[in-house]
Every structure is written in structure tokens, then in C-alpha cells.
Protein backbone atom coordinates (compact mmCIF):
# COMPACT_ATOMS: atom_id res chain seq x y z
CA UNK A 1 0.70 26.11 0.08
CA UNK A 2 2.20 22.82 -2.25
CA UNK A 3 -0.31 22.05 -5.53
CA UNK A 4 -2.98 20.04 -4.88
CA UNK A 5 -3.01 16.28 -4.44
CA UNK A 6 -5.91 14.01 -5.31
CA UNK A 7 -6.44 10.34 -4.48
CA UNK A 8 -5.78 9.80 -8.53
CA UNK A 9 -1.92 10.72 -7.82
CA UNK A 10 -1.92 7.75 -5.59
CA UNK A 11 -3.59 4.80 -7.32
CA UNK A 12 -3.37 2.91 -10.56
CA UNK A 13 -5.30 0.27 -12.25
CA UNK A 14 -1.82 -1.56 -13.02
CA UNK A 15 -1.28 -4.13 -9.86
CA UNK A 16 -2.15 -8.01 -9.15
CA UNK A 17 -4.22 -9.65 -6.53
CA UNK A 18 -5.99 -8.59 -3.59
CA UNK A 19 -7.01 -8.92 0.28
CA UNK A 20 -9.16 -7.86 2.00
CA UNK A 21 -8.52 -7.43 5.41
CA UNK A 22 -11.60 -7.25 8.34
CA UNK A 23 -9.97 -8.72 11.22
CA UNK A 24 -5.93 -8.31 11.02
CA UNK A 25 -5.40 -9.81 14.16
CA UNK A 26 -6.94 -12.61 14.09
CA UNK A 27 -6.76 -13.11 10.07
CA UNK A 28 -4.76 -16.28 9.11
CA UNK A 29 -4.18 -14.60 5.94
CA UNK A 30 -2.77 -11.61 7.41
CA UNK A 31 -0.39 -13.71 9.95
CA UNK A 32 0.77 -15.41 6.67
CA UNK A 33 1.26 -12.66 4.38
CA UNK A 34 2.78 -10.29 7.52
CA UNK A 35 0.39 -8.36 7.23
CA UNK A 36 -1.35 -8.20 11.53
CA UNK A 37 -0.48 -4.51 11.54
CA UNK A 38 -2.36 -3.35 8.61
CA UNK A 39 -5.92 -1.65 9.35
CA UNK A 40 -9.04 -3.37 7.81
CA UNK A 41 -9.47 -2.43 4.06
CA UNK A 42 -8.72 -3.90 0.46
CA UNK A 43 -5.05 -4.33 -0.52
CA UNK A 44 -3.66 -4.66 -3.76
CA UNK A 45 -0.64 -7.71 -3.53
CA UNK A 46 1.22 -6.09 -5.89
CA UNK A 47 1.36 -3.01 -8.01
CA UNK A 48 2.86 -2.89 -11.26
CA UNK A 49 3.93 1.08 -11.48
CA UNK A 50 6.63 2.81 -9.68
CA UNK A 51 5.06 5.46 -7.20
CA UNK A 52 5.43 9.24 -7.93
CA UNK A 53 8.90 10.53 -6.59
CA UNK A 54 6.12 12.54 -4.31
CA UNK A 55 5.03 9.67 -2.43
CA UNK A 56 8.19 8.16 -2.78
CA UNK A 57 9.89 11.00 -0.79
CA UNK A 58 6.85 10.67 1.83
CA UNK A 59 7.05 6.97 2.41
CA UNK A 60 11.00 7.36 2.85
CA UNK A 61 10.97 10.41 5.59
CA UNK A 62 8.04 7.59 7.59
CA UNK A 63 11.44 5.17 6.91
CA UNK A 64 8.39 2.82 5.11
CA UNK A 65 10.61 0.69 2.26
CA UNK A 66 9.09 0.24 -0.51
CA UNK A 67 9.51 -3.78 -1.94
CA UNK A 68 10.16 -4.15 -5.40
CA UNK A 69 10.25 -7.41 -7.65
């Protein structure tokens, strides 16, 4: 079995602005920003760290791209 991973590996106080999402359909907000596909829960806009390799590996094999800039 791979090492252990924690929500900690995942998150970082380094990002800027945030939504909250309760309603993604019928969110104005979320229409807006792109965002009607997203499941109800607090977003950060933008974070300010480059993911672990890890997770970047992960979100690439989903063929999720991350946005940078």
C-alpha cells in the first residue's frame, strides 16, 4: 500500500477569494464564473501554490487541467 495521504497534502492557506456554492444550478454566480457543474461547498478563486506533483499526476490521468496565471 502507497504512504499515507492526509487532507493537509491537499490544501494551503496561500490562495485569493472565495464562493460558496449552495445551489450550482441555479446560482448566477456559478453560471458566471462556469462554475454549474461544481457540487455545493466553499471554493477558493485562486490558489497561490503549485499542487504536489501527487495530485498533479491525479488530476492529469481524470484529463482535469489545471489553470495557471
Amino acid at each position: 500500500m502507497g504512504p499515507s495521504i492526509s487532507f493537509e497534502d491537499y490544501t494551503t492557506p496561500n490562495f485569493s477569494g472565495m464562493i460558496s456554492i449552495m445551489d450550482p444550478k441555479s446560482s448566477w454566480a456559478c453560471k458566471w464564473l462556469h462554475l454549474g457543474k461544481y457540487v455545493p461547498g466553499s471554493y477558493a478563486m485562486a490558489v497561490n501554490d503549485d499542487p504536489p506533483d501527487e495530485l498533479q499526476d491525479i488530476l492529469e490521468n481524470k484529463g482535469i487541467k489545471l489553470r495557471h496565471g
